[in-house]
Protein backbone atom coordinates (compact mmCIF):
# COMPACT_ATOMS: atom_id res chain seq x y z
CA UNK A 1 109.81 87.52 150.91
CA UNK A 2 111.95 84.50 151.66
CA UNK A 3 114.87 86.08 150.04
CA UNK A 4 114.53 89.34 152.52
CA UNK A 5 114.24 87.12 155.38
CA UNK A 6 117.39 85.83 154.60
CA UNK A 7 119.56 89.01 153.81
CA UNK A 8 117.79 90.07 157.30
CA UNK A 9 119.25 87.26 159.24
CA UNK A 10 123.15 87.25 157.60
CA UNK A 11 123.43 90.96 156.72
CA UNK A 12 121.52 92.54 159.59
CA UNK A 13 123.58 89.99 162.27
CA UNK A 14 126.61 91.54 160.31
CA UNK A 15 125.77 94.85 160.79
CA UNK A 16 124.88 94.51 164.54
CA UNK A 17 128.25 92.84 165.51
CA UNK A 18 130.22 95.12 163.11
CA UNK A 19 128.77 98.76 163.98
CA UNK A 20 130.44 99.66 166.73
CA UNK A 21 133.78 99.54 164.93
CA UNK A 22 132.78 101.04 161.46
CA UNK A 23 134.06 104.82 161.38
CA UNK A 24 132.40 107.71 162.88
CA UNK A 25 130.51 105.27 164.80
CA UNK A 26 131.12 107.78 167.96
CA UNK A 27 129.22 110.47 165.94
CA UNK A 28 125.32 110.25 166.04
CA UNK A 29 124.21 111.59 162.65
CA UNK A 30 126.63 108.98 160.59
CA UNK A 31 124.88 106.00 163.33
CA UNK A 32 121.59 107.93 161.93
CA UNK A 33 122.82 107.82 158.51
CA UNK A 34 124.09 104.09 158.72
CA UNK A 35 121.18 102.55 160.63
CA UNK A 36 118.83 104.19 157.68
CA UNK A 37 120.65 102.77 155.27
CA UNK A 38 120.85 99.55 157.21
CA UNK A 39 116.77 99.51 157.50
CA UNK A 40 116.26 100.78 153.61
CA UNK A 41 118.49 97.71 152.38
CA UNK A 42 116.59 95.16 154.56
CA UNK A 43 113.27 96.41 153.46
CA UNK A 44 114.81 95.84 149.69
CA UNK A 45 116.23 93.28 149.27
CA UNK A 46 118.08 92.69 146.35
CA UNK A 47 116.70 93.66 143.47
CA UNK A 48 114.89 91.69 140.96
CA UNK A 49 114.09 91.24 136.71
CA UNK A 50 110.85 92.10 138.02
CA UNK A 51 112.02 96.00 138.27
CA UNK A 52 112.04 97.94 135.18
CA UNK A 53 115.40 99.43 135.76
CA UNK A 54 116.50 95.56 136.37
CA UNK A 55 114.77 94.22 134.00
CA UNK A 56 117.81 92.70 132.15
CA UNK A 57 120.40 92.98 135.06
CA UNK A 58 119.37 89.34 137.31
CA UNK A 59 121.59 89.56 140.07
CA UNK A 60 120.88 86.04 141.29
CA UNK A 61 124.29 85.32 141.18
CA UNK A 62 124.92 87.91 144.47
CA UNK A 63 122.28 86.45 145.95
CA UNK A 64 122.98 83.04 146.46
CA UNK A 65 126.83 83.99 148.12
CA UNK A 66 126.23 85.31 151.51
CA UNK A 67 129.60 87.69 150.99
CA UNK A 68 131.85 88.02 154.35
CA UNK A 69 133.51 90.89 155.42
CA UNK A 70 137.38 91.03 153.83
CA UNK A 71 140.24 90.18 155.98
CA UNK A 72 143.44 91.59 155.60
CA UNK A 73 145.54 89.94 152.80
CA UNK A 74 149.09 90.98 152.15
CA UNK A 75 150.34 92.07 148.52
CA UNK A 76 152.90 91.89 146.36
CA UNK A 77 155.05 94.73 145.13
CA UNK A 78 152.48 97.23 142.87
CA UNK A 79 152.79 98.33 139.50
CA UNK A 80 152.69 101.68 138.73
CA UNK A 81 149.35 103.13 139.10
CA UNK A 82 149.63 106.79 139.16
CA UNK A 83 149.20 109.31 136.71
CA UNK A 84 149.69 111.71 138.59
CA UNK A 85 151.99 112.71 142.02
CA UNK A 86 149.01 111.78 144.08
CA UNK A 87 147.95 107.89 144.80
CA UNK A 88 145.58 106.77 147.64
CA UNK A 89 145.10 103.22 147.26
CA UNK A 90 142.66 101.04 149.21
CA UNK A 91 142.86 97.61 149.37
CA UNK A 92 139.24 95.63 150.06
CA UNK A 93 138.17 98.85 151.04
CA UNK A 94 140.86 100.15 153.78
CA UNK A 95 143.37 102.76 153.06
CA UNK A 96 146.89 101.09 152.54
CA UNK A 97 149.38 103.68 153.02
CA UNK A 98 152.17 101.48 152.04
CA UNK A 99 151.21 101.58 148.18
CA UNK A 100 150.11 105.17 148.92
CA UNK A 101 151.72 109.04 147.87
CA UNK A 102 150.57 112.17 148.77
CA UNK A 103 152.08 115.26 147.66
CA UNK A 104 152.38 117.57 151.14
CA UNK A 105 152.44 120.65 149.20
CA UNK A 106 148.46 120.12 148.17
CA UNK A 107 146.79 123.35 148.94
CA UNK A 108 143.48 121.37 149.66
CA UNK A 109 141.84 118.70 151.85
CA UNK A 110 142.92 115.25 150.91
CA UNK A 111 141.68 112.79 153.47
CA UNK A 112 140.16 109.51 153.79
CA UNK A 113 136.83 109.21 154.91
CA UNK A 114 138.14 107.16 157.85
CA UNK A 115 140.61 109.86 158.96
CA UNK A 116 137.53 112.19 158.41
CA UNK A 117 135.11 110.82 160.49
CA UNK A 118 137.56 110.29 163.69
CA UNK A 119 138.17 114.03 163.60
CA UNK A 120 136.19 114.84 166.83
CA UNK A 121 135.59 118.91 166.16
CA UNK A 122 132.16 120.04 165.43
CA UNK A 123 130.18 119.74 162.80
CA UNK A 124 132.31 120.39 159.38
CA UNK A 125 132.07 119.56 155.60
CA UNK A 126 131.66 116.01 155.57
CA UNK A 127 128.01 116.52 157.92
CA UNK A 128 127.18 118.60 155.08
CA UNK A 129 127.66 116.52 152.05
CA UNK A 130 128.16 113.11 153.32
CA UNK A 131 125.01 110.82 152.35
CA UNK A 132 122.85 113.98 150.68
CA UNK A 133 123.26 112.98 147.29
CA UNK A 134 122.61 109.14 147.79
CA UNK A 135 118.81 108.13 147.94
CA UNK A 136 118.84 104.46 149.73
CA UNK A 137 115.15 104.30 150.01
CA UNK A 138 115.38 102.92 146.32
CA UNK A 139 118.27 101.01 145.25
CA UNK A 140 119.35 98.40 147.47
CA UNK A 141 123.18 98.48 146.71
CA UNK A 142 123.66 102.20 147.82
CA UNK A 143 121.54 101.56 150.83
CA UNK A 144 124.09 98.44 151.83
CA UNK A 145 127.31 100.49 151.14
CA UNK A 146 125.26 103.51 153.78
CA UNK A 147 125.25 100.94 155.90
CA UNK A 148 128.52 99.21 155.91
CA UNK A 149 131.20 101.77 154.14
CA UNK A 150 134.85 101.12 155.72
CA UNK A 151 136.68 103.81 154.01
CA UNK A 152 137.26 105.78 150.85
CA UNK A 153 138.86 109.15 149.91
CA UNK A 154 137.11 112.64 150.65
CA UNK A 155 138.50 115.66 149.13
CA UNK A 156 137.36 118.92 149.52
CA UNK A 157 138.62 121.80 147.33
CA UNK A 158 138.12 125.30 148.81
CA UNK A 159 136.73 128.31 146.57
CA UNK A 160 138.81 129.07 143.34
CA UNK A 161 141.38 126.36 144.13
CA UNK A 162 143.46 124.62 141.40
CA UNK A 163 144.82 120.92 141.39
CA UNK A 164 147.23 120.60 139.09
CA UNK A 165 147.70 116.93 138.78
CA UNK A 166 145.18 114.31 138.60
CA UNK A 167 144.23 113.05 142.11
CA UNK A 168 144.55 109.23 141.57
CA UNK A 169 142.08 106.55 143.49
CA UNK A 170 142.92 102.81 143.49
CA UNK A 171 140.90 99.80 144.80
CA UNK A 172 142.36 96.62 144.63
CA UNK A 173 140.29 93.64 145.44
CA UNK A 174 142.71 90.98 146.95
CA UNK A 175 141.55 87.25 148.68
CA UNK A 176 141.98 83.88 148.59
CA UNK A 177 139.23 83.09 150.75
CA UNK A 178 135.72 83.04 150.80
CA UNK A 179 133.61 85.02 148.73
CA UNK A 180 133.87 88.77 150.53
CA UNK A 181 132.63 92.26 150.24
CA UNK A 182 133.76 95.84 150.59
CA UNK A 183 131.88 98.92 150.46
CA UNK A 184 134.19 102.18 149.24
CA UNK A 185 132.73 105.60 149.71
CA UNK A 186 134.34 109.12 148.16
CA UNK A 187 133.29 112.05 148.46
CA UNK A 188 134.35 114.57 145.95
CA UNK A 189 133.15 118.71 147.32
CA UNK A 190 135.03 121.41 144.85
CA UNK A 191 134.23 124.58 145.65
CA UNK A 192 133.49 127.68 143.56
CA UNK A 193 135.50 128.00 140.47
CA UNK A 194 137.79 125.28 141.73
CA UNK A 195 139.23 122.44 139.44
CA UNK A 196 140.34 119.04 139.55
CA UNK A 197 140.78 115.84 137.77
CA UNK A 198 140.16 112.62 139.58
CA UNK A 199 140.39 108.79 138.76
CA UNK A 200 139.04 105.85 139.93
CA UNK A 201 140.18 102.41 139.51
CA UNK A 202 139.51 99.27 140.50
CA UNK A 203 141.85 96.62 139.84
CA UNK A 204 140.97 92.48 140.25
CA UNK A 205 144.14 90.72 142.40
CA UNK A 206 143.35 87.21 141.61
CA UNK A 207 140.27 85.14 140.74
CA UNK A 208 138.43 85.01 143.93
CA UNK A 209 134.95 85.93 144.07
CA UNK A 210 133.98 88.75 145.44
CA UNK A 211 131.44 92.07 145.87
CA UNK A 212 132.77 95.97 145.02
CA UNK A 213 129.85 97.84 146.64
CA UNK A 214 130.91 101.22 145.71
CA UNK A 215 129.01 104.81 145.83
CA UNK A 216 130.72 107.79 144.95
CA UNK A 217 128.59 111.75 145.64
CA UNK A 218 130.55 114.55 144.12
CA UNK A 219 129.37 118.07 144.77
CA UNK A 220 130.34 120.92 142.36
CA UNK A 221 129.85 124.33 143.20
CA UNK A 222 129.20 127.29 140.69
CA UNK A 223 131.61 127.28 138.14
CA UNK A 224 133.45 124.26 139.42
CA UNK A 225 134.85 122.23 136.86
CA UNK A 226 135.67 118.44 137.31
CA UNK A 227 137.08 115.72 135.00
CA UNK A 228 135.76 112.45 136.29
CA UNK A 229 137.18 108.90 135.44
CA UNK A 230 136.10 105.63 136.32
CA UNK A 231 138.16 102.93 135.19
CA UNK A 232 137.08 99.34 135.90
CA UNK A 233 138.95 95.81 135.29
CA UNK A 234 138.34 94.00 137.84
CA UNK A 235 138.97 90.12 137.39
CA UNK A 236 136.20 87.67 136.25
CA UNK A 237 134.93 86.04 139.20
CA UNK A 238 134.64 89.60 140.54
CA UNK A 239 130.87 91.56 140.94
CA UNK A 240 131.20 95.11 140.84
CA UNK A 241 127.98 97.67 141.29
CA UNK A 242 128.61 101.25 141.75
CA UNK A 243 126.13 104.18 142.30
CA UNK A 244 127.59 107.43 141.19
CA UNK A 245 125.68 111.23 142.25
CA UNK A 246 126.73 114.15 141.17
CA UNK A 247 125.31 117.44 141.92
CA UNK A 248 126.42 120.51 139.92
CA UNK A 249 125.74 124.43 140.81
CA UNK A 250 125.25 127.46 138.67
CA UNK A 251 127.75 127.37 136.20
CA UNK A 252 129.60 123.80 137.16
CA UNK A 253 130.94 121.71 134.52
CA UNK A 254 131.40 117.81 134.89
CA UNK A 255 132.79 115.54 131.95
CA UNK A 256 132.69 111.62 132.95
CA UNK A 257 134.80 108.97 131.56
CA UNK A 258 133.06 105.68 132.46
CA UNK A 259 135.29 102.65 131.03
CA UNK A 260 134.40 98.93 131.95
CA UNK A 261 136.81 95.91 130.88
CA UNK A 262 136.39 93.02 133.72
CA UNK A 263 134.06 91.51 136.19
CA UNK A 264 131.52 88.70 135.43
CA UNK A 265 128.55 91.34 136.79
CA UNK A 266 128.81 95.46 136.36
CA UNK A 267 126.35 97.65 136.73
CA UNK A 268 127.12 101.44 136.79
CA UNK A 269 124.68 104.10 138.01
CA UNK A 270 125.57 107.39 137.45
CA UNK A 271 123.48 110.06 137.86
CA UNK A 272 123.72 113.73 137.32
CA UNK A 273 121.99 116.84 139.06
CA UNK A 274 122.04 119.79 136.74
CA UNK A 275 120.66 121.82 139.86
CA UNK A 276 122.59 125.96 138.49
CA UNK A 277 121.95 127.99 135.89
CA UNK A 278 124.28 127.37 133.24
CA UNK A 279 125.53 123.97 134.13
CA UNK A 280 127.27 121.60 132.04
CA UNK A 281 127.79 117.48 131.92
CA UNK A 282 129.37 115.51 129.62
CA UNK A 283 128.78 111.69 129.82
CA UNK A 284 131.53 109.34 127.60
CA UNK A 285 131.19 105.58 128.08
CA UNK A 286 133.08 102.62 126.53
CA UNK A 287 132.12 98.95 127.91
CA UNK A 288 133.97 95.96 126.26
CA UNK A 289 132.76 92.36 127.45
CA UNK A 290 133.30 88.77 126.25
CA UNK A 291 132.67 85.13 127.38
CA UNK A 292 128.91 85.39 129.29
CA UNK A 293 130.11 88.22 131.20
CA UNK A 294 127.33 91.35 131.87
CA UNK A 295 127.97 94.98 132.28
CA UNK A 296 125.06 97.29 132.38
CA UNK A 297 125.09 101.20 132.73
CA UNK A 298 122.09 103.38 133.39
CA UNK A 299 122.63 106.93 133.32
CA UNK A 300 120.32 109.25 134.63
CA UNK A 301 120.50 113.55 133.74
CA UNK A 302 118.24 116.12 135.48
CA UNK A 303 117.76 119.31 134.18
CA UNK A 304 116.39 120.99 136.74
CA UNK A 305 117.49 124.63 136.06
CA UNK A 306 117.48 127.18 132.82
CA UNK A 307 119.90 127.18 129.99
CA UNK A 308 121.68 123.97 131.37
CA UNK A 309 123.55 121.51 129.00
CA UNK A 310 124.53 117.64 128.84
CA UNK A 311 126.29 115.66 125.79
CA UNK A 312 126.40 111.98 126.49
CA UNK A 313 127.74 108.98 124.11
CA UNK A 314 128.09 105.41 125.20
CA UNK A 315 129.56 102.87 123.43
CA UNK A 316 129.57 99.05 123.93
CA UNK A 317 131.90 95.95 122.36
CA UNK A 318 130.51 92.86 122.71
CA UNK A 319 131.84 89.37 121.85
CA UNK A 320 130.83 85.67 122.76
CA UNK A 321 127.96 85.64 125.00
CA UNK A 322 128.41 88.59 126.41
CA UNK A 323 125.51 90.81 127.60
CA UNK A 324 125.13 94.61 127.78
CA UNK A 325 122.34 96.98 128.93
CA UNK A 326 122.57 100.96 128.26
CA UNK A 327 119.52 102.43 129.82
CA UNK A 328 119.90 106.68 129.65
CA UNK A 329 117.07 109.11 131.02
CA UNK A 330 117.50 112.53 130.24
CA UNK A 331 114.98 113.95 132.35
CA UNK A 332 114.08 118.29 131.39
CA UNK A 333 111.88 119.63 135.10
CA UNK A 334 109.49 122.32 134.42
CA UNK A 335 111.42 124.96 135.18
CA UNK A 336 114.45 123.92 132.98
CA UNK A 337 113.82 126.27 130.09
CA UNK A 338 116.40 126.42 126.98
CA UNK A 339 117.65 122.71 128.42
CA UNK A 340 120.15 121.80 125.14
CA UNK A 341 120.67 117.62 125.93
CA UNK A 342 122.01 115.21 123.42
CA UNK A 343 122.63 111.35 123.79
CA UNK A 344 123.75 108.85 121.63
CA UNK A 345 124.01 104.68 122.36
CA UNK A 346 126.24 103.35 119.85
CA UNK A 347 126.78 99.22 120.09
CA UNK A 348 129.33 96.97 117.97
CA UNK A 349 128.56 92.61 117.80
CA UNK A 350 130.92 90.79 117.22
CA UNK A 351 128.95 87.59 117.63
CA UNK A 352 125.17 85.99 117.06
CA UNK A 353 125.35 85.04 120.49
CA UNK A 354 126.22 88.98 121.79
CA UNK A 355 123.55 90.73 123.12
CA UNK A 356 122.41 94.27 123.97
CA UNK A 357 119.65 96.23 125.27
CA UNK A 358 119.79 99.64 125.29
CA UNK A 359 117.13 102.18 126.20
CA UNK A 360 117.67 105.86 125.41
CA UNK A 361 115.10 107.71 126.88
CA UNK A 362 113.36 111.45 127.33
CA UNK A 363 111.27 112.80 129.90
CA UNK A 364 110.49 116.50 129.15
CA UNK A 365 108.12 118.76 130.75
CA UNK A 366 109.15 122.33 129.33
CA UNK A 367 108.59 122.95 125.76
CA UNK A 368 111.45 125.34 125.56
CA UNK A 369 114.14 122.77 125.20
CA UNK A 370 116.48 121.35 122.31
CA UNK A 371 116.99 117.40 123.05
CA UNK A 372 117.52 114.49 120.88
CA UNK A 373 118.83 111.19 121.60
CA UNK A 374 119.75 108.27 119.25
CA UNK A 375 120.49 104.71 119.70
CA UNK A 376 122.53 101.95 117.13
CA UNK A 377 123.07 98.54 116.73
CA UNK A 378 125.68 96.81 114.19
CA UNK A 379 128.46 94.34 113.22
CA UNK A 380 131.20 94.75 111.50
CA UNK A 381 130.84 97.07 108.47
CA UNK A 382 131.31 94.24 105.60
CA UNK A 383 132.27 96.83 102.84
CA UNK A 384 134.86 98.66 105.10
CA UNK A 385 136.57 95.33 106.11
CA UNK A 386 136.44 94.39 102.28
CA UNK A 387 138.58 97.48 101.50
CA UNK A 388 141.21 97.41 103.94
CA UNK A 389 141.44 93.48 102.28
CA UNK A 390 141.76 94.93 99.18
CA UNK A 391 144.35 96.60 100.20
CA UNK A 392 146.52 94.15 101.82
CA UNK A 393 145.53 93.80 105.14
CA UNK A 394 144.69 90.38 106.40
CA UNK A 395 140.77 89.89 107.69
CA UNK A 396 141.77 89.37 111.08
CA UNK A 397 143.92 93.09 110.96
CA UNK A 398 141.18 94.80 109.30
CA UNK A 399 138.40 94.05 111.76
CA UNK A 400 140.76 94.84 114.48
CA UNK A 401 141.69 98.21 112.87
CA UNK A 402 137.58 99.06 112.49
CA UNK A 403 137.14 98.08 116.27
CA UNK A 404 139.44 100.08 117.51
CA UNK A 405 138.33 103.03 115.66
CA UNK A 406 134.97 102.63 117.00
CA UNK A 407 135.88 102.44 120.58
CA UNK A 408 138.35 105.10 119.65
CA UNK A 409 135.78 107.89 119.96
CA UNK A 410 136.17 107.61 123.56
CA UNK A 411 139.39 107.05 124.58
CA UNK A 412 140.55 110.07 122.74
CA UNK A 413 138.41 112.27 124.87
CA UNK A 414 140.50 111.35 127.87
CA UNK A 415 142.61 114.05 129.09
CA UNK A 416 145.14 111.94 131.05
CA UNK A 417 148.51 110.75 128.62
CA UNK A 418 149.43 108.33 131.25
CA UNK A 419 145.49 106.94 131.12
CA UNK A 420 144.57 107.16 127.55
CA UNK A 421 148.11 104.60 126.92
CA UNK A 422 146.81 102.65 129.81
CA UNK A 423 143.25 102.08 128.06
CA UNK A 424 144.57 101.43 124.50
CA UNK A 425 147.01 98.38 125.55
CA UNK A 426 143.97 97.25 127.47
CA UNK A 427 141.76 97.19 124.90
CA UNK A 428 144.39 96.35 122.09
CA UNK A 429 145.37 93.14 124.44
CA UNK A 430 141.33 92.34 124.72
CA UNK A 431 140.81 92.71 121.05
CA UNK A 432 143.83 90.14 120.42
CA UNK A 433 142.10 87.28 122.98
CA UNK A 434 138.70 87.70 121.06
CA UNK A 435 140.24 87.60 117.35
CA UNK A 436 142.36 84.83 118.40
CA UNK A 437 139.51 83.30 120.03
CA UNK A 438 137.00 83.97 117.12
């Protein structure tokens, strides 16, 4: 109780001297939307290990910073982000058009949520979509970022449209001062048979600490199809939580690419609405973590419609003291006949001290369904490291030749050249610091 007393008094004064200058504060269903979330969050709190879906996620660490609102920090010269001819980049949560590029011959809505909201006309597609997908009266995090959201990108594809290149988010966390928070919002609506590829990362400036808040509700229409990436290396002293809803129509495909390399404390929720006839997700995860660093991912899948399909495989590296959590519920509705839903938790220690706890689960209520899930914990495969000594390669080679085929899985289901290079010197340069290390 003590502890909701005393988000009440610093975040609720926050949010009463900070409202009237949020965006879209002039329209009355996103002050309805914000003051819900607002409410939901104090009546929260932050979560604790006394939840079952935070059971091994403690989150003291947020708790005892009472995070500020950024300030504006100026930045060096950027490297090159993009993969594609389209970059938005938002720095501790505000659009920075200086490190931005849009490509003016887009035949679709590309706006930021900020530019969105100050549009004065009637109702349009934002009402519609914006905040549906998100449930705050449950997860504290999502109902802070309702609350507080600055900015973020919203993109709206209309029916059979194509993007060609992949649409290319960045968030940069950037401070030197006290510990600070920012709450991104996107909103991703493709219409019917429309296609795009999107990306977002989040990049760590410097070693201040800090709070990503982010929530992300993507809305696929029938026989949309959307390539999702979320790419996160943010820097140690960083905390990054993200909530993730997706909703998918008759026929709507979604493949995810969810890869974690930084931040002392991640937790990614994505979940996924398989609410058509005939709808598809694809779930690929890779989470690599050393020193006492924590990343947890919980992954939720409703089938909540006939003949709908999901394949999902996570994978986690783990060295030191690291920690990770995998908690996946593959949840088959009543009506959700012929549901075909496989999911796999694969986990790789490369230390006594390493830890994971992972928690593949099914919830079915139709007994017309094909679903199987599978979960695995290991080292080092002794006999395969023995051969590639046998044949020349030093130890310290050979184990970093098996890792990298086991995270491998994953990174060769990304789509992106430009990404997939990106990834493998990441995790090449992380697998050099823990050999070295070890």
């Amino acid at each position: 109780m003590s502890t909701v007393i005393a988000e009440q008094n610093v975040y609720g004064a926050q949010f009463s001297s900070m409202r009237e200058h949020l965006p879209g504060s002039h329209w009355p269903w996103v002050e309805r939307l914000r003051q819900k979330g607002m409410d939901d969050f104090l009546a929260l709190g932050f979560p604790t290990t006394k939840l079952e879906n935070w059971k091994y996620t403690n989150v003291a660490p947020l708790r005892r910073i009472t995070f500020q609102p950024p300030i504006d920090q100026p930045l060096p010269p950027i490297r090159k982000l993009d993969s594609g001819q389209t970059r938005l980049v938002f720095v501790n949560g505000r659009f920075d058009p200086a490190f931005s590029t849009i490509d003016v011959r887009l035949n679709f809505h590309l706006r930021t949520i900020r530019e969105a909201l100050r549009d004065r006309k009637p109702a349009s597609g934002i009402e519609n979509h914006l905040g549906r997908y998100t449930r705050t009266s449950d997860h504290a995090f999502a109902a802070w970022n309702t609350a507080f959201f600055t900015d973020g990108a919203y993109i709206e594809l209309p029916r059979g449209s194509v993007c060609e290149q992949p649409i290319h988010l960045v968030f940069i966390a950037a401070g030197n001062t006290e510990p600070w928070a920012c709450h991104p919002r996107n909103l991703i609506v493709a219409g019917e048979g429309s296609q795009i590829t999107f990306i977002e990362e989040f990049i760590g400036w410097n070693d201040s600490a800090h709070l990503t808040n982010i929530v992300t509700e993507i809305a696929a229409g029938p026989g949309a199809v959307l390539d999702y990436y979320k790419i996160e290396h943010e820097s140690h002293q960083g905390f990054h939580v993200a909530v993730i809803n997706a909703h998918l129509a008759k026929d709507a495909s979604l493949t995810s690419h969810s890869i974690s390399f930084g931040g002392s404390l991640v937790r990614n929720d994505l979940n996924v609405s398989l609410d058509g006839e005939g709808s598809h997700c694809t779930l690929n995860g890779l989470f690599v973590a050393d020193g006492r660093r924590l990343i947890d991912n919980h992954t939720r899948i409703d089938h909540l419609r006939p003949h709908a399909s999901s394949r999902e495989i996570y994978k986690g590296v783990l060295a030191g003291n690291a920690e990770g959590v995998f908690n996946g519920a593959i949840a088959v509705h009543e009506n959700a006949r012929k549901a075909d839903a496989v999911q796999y938790s694969k986990n790789l220690l490369l230390s006594t001290e390493a830890q994971i706890n992972t928690k593949p689960q099914l919830e079915i209520r139709n007994n017309d369904v094909r679903c199987f899930h599978g979960a695995t914990i290991g080292q080092i495969d002794t006999d395969a490291a023995f051969y590639l000594n046998s044949r020349g390669i030093a130890e310290h080679d050979a184990k970093g030749i098996l890792i990298r085929g086991f995270a491998g899985e994953i990174i060769d289901t990304i789509r992106v050249p430009k990404v997939r290079g990106e990834l493998e010197y990441q995790l090449n340069e992380w697998l050099r610091s823990v050999l070295e290390a070890s």
